[in-house]
PDB file of N, CA and C in Angstrom:
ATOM      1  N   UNK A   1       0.815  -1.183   0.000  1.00  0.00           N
ATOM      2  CA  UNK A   1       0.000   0.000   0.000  1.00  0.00           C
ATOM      3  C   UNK A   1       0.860   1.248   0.000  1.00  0.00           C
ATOM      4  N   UNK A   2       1.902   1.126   0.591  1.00  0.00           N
ATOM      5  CA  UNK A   2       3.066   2.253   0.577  1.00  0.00           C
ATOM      6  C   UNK A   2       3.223   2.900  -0.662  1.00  0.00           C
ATOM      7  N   UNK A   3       3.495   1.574  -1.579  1.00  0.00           N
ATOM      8  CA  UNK A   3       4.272   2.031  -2.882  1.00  0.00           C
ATOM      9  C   UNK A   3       2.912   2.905  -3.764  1.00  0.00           C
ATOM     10  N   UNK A   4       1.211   2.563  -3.553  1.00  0.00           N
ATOM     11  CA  UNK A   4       0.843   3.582  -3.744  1.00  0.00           C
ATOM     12  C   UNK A   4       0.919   4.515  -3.867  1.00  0.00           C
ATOM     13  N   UNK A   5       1.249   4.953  -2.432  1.00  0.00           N
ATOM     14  CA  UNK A   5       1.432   6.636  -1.905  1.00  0.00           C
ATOM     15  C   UNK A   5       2.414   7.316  -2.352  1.00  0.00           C
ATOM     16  N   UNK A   6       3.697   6.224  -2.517  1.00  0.00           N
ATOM     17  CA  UNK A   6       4.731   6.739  -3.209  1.00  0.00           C
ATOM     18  C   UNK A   6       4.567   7.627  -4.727  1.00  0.00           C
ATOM     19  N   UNK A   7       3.928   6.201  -5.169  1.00  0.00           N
ATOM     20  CA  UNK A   7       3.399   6.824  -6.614  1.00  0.00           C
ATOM     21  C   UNK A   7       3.118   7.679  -6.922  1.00  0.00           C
ATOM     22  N   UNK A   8       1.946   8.034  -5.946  1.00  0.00           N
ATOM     23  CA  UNK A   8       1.427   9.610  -5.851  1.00  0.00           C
ATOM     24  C   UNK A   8       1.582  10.712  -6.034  1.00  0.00           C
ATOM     25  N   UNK A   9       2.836  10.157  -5.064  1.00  0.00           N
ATOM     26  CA  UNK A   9       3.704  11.250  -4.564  1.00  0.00           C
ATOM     27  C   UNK A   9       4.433  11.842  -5.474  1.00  0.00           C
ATOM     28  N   UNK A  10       4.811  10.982  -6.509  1.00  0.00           N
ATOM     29  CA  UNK A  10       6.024  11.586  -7.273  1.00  0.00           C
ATOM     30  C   UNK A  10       4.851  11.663  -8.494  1.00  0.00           C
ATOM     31  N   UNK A  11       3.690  11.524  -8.839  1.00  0.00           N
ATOM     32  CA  UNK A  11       3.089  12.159  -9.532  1.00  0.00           C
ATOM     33  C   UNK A  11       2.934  13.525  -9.510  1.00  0.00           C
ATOM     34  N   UNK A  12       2.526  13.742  -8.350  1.00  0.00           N
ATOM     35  CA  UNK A  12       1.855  14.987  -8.013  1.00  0.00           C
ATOM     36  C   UNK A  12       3.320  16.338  -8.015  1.00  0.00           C
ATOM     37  N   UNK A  13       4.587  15.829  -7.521  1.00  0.00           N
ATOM     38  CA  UNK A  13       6.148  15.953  -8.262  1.00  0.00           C
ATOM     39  C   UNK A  13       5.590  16.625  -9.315  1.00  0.00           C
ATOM     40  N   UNK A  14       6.011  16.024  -9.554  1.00  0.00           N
ATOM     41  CA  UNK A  14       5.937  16.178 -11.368  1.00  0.00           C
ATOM     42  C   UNK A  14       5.002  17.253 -11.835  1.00  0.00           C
ATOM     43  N   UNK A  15       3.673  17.075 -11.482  1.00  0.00           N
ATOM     44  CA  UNK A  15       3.101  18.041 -12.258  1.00  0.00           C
ATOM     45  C   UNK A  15       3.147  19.313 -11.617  1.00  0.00           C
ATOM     46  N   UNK A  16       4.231  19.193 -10.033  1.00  0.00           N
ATOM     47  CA  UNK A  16       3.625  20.543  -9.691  1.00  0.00           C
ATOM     48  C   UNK A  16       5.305  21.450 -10.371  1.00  0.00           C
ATOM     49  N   UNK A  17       5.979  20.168 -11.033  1.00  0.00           N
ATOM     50  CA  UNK A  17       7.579  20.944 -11.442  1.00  0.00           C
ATOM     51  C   UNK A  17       6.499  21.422 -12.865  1.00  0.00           C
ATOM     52  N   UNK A  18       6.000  20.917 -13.738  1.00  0.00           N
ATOM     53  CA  UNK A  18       5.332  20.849 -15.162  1.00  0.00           C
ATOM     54  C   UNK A  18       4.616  22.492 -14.322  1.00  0.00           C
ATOM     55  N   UNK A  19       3.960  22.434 -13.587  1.00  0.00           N
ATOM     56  CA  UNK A  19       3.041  23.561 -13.728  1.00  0.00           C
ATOM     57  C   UNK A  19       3.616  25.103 -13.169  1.00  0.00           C
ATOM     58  N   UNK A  20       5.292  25.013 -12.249  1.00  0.00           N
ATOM     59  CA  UNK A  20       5.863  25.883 -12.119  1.00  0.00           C
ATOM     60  C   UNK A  20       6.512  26.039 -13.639  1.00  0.00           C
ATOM     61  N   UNK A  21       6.935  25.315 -14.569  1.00  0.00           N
ATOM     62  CA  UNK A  21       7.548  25.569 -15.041  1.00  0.00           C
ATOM     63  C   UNK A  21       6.602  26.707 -16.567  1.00  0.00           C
ATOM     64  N   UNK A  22       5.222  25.999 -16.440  1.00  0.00           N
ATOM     65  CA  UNK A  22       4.298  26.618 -17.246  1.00  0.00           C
ATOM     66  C   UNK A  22       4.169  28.143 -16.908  1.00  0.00           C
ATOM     67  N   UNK A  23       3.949  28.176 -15.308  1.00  0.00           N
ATOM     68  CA  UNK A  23       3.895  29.366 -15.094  1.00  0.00           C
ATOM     69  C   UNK A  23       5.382  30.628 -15.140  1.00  0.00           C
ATOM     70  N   UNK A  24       6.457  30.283 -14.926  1.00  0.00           N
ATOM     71  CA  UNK A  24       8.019  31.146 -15.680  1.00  0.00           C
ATOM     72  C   UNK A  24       7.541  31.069 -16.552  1.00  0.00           C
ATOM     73  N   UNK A  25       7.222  30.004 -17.726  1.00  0.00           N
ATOM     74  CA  UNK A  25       7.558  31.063 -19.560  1.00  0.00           C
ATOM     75  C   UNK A  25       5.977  31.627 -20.122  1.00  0.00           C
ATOM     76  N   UNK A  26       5.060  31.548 -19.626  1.00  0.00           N
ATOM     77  CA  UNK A  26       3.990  31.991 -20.194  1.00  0.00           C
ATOM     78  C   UNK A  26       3.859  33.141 -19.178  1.00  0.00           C
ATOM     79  N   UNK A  27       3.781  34.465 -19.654  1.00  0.00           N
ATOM     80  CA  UNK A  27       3.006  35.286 -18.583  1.00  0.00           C
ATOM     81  C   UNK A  27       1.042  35.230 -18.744  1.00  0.00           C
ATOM     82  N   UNK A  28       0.764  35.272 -17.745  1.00  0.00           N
ATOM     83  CA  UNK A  28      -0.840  34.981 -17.486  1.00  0.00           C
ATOM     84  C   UNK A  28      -1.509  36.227 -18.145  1.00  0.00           C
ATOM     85  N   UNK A  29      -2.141  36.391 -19.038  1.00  0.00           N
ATOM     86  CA  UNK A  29      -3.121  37.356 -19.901  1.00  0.00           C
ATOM     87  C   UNK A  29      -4.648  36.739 -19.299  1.00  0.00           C
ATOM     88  N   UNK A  30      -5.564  38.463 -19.014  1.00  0.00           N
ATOM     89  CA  UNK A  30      -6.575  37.398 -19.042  1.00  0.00           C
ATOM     90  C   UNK A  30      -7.395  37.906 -19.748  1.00  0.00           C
ATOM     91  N   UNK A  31      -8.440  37.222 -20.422  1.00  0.00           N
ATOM     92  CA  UNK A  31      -9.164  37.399 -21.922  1.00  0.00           C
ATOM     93  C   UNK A  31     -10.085  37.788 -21.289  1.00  0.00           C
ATOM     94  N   UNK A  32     -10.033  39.261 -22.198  1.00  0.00           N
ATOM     95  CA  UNK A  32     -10.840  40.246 -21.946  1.00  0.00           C
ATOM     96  C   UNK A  32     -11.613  40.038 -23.739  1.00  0.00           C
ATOM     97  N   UNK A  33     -13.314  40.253 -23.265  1.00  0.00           N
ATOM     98  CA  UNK A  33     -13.870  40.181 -24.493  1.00  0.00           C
ATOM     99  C   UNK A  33     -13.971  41.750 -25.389  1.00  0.00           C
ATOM    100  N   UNK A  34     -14.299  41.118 -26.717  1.00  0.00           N
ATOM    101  CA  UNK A  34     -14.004  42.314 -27.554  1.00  0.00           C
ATOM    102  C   UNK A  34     -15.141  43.321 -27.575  1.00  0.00           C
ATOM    103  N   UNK A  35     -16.228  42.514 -27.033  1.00  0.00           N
ATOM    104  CA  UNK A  35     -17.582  43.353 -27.518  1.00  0.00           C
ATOM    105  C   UNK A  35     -18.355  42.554 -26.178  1.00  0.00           C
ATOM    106  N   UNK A  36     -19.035  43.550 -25.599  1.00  0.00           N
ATOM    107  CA  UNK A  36     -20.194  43.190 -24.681  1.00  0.00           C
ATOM    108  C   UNK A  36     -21.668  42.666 -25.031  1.00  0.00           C
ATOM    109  N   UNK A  37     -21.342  40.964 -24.893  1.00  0.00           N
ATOM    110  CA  UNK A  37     -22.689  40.865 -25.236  1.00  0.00           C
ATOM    111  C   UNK A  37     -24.121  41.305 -24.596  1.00  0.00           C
ATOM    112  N   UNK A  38     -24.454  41.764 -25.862  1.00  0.00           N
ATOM    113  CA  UNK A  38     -26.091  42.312 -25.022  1.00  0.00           C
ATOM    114  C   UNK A  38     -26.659  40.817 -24.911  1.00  0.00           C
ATOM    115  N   UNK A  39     -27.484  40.944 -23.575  1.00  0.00           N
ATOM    116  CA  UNK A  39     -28.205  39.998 -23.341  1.00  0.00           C
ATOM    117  C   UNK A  39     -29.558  39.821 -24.541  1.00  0.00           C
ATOM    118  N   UNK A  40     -29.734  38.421 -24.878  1.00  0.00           N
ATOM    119  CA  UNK A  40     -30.964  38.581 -25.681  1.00  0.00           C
ATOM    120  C   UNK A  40     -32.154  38.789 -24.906  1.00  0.00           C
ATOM    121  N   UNK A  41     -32.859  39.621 -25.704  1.00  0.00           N
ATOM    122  CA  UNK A  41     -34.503  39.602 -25.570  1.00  0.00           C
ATOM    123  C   UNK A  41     -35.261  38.976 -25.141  1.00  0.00           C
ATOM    124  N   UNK A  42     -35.576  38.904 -23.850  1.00  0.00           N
ATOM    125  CA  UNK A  42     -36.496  37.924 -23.539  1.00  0.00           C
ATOM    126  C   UNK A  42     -37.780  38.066 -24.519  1.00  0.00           C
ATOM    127  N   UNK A  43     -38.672  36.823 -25.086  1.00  0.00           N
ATOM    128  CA  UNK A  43     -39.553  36.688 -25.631  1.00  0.00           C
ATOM    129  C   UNK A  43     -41.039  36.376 -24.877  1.00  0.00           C
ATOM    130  N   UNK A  44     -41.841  36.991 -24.919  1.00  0.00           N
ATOM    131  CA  UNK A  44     -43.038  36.480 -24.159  1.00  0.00           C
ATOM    132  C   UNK A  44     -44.032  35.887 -24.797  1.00  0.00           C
ATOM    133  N   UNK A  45     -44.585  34.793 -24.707  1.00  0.00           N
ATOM    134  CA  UNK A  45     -45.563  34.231 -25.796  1.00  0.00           C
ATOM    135  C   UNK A  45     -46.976  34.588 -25.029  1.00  0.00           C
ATOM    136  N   UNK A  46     -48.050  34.766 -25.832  1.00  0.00           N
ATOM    137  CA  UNK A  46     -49.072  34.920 -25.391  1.00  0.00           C
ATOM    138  C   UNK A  46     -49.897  33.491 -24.565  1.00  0.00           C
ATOM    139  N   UNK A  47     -49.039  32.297 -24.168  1.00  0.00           N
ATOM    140  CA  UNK A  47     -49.469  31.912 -23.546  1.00  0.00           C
ATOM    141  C   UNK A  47     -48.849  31.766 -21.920  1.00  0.00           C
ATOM    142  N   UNK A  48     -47.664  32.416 -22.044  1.00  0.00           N
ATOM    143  CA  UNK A  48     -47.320  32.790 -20.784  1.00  0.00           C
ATOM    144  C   UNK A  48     -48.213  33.928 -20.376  1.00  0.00           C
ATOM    145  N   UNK A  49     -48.775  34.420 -21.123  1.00  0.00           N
ATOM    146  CA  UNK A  49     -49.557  35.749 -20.303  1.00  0.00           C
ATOM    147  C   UNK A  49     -50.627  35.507 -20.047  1.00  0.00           C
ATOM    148  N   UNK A  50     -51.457  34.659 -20.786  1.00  0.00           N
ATOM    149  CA  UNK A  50     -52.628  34.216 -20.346  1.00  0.00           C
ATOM    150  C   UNK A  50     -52.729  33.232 -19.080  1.00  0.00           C
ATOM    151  N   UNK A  51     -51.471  32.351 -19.350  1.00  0.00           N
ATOM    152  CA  UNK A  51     -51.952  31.329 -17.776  1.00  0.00           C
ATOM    153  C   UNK A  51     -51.489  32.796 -16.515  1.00  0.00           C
ATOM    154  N   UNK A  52     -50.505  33.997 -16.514  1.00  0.00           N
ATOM    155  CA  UNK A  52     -50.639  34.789 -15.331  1.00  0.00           C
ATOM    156  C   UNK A  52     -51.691  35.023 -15.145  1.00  0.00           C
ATOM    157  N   UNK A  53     -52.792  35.717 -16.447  1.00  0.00           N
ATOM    158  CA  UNK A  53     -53.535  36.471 -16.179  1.00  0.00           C
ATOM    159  C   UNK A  53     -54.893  35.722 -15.716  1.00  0.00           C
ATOM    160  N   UNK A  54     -54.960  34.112 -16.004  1.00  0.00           N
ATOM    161  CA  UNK A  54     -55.975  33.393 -15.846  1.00  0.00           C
ATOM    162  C   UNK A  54     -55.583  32.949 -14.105  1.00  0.00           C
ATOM    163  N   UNK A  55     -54.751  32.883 -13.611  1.00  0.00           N
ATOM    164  CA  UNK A  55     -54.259  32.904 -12.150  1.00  0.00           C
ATOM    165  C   UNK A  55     -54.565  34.094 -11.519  1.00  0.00           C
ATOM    166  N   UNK A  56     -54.464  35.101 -11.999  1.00  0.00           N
ATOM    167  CA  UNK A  56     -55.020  36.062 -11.070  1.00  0.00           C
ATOM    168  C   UNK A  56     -56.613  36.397 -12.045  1.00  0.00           C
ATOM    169  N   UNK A  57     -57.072  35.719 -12.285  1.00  0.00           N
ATOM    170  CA  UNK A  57     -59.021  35.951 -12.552  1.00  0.00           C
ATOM    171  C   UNK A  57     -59.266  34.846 -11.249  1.00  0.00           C
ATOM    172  N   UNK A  58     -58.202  33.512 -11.253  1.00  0.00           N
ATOM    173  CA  UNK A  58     -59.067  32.545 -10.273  1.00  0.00           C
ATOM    174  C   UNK A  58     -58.872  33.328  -8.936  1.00  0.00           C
ATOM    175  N   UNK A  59     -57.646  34.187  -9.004  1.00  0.00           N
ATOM    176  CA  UNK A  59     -57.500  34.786  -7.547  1.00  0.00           C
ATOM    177  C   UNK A  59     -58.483  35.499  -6.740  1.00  0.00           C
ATOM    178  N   UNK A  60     -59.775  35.611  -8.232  1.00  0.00           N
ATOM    179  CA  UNK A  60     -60.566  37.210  -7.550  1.00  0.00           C
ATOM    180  C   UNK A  60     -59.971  37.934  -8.204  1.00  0.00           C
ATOM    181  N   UNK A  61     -58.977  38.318  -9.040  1.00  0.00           N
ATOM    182  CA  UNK A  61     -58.951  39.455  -9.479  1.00  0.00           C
ATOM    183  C   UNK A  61     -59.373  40.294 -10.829  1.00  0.00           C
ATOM    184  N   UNK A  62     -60.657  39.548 -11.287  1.00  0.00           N
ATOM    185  CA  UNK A  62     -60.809  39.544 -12.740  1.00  0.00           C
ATOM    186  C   UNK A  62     -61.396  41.212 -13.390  1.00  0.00           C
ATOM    187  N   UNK A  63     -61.955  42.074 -12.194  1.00  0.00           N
ATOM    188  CA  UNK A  63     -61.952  43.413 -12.488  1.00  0.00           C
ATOM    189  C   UNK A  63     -60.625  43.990 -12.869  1.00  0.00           C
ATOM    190  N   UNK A  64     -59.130  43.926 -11.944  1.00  0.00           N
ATOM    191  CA  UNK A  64     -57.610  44.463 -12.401  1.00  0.00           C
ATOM    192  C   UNK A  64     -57.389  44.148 -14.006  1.00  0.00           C
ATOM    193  N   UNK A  65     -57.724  42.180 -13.819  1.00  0.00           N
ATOM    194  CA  UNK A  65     -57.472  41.901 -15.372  1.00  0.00           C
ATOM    195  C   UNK A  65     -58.419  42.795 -16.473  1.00  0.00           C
ATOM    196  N   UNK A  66     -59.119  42.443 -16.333  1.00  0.00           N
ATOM    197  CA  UNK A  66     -60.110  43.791 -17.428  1.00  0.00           C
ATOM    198  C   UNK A  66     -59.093  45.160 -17.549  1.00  0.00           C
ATOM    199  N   UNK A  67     -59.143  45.677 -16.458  1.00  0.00           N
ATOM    200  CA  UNK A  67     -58.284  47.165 -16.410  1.00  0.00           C
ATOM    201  C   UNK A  67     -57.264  47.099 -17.151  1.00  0.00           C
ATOM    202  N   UNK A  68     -56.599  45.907 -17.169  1.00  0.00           N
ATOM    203  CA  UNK A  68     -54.977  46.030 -17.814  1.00  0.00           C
ATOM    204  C   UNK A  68     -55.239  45.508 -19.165  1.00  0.00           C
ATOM    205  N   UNK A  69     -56.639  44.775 -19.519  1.00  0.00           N
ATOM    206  CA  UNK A  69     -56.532  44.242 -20.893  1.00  0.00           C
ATOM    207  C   UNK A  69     -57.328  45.794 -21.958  1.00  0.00           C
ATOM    208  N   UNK A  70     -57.526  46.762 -21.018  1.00  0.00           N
ATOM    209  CA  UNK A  70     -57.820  47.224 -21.804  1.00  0.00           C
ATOM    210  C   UNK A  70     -56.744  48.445 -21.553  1.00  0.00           C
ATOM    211  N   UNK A  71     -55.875  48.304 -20.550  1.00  0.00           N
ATOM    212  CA  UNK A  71     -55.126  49.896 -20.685  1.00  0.00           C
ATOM    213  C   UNK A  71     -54.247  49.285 -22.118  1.00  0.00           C
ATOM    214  N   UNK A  72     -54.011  48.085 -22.370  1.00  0.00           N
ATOM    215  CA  UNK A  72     -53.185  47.943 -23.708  1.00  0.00           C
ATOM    216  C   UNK A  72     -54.396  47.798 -24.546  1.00  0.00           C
ATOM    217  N   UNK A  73     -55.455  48.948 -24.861  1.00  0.00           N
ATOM    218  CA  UNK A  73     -55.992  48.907 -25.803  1.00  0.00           C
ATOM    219  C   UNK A  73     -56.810  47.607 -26.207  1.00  0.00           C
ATOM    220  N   UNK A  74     -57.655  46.478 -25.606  1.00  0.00           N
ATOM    221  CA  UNK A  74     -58.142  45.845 -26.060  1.00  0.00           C
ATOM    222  C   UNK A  74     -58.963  45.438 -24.389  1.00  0.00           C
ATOM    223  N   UNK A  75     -60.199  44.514 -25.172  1.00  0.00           N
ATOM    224  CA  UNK A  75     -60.883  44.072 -24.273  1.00  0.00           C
ATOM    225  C   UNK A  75     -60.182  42.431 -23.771  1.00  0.00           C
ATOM    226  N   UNK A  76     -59.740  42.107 -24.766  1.00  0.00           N
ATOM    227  CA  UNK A  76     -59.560  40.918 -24.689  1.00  0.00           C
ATOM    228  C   UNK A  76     -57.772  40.406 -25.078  1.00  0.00           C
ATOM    229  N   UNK A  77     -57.524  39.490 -24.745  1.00  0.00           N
ATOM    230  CA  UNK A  77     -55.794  39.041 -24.744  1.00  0.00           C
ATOM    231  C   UNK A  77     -55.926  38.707 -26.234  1.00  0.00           C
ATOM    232  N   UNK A  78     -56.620  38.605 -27.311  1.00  0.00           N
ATOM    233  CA  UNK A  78     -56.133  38.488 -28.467  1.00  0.00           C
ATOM    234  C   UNK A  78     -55.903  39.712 -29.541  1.00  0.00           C
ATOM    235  N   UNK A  79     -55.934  40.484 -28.660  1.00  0.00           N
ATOM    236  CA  UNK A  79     -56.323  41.971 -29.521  1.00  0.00           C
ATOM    237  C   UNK A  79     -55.173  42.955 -28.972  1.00  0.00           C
ATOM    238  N   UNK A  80     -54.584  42.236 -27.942  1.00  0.00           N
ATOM    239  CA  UNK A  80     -52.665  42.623 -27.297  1.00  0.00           C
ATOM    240  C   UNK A  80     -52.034  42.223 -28.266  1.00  0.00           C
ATOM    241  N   UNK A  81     -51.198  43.728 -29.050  1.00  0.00           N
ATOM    242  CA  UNK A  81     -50.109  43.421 -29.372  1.00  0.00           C
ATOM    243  C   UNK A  81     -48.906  42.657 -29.053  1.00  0.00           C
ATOM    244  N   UNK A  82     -48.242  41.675 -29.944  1.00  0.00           N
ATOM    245  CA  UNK A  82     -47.711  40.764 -29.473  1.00  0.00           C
ATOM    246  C   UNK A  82     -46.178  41.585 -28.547  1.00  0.00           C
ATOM    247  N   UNK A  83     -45.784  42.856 -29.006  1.00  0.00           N
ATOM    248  CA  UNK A  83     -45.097  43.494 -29.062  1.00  0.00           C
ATOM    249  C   UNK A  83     -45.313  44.193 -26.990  1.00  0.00           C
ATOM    250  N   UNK A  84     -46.366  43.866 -26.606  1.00  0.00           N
ATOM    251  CA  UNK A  84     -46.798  44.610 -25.330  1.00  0.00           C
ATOM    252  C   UNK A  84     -47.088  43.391 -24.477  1.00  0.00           C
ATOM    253  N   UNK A  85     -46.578  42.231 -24.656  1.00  0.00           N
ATOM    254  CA  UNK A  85     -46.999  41.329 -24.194  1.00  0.00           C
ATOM    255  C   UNK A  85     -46.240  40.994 -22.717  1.00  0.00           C
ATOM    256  N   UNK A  86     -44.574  41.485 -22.985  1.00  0.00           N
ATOM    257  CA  UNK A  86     -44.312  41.489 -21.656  1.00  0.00           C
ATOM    258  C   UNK A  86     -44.319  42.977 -20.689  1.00  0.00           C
ATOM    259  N   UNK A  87     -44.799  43.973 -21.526  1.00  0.00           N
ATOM    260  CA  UNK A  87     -45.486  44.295 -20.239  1.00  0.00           C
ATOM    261  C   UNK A  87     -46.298  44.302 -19.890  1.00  0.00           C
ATOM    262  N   UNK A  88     -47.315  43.719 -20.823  1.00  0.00           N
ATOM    263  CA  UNK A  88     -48.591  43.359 -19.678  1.00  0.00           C
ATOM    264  C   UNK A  88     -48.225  42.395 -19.142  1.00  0.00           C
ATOM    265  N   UNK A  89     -47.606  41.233 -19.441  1.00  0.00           N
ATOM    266  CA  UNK A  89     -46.727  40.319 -18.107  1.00  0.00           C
ATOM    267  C   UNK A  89     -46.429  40.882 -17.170  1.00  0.00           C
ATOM    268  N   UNK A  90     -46.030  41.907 -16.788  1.00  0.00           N
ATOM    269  CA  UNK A  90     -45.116  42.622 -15.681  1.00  0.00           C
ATOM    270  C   UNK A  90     -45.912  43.234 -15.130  1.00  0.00           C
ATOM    271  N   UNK A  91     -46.816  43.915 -15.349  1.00  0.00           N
ATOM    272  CA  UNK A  91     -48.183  44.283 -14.637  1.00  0.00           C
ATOM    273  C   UNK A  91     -48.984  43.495 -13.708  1.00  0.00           C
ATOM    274  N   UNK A  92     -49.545  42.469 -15.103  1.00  0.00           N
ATOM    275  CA  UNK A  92     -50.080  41.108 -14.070  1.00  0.00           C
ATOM    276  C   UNK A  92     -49.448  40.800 -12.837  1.00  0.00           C
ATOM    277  N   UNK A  93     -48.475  40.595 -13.265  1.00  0.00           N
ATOM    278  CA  UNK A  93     -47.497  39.691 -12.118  1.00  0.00           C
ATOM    279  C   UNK A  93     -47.441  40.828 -11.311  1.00  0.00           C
ATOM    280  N   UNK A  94     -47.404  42.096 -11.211  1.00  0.00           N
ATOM    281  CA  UNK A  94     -46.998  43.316 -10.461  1.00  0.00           C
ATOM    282  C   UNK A  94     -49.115  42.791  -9.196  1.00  0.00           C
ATOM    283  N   UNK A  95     -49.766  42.311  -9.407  1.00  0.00           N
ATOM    284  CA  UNK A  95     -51.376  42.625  -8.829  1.00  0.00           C
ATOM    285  C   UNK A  95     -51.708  42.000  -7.997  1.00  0.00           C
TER     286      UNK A  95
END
């Protein structure tokens, strides 16, 4: 079981001579990106907005929902621009 440890031992040698020696001839750079990615767009589908908005009608709150389906101009969730969809998400979820 010794000669295990031995083994080890002079493995671990080794790579720590291999990894001083990496570190003398390379100096450490650290990669800096060229361009900041913008985060993408979150997308909202109109059926994420309907199961919020159908969660808060079961809540009792189906007068707010009215209010907000029509401050974006419509009576109804099919007549929301797809384009306003997360913020009427953010509303809902705001009630």
């Amino acid at each position: 079981m010794s000669e295990i440890y031995k083994a080890l031992a002079e493995g671990y040698e080794k790579l720590a001579v291999a990894y001083r020696k990496l570190a003398e001839s390379e100096p450490v750079t650290e990669a800096v990106p060229d361009k900041q990615e913008a985060p993408a767009p979150v997308t909202v589908s109109i059926e994420d907005v309907r199961a919020v908005l159908a969660s808060k009608t079961q809540a009792g709150k189906r007068k707010e929902v009215k209010e907000l389906l029509l401050k974006y101009d419509s009576g109804k969730l099919s007549g929301v621009k797809p384009e306003d969809y997360a913020a009427l998400l953010a509303d809902a979820e705001a009630l």
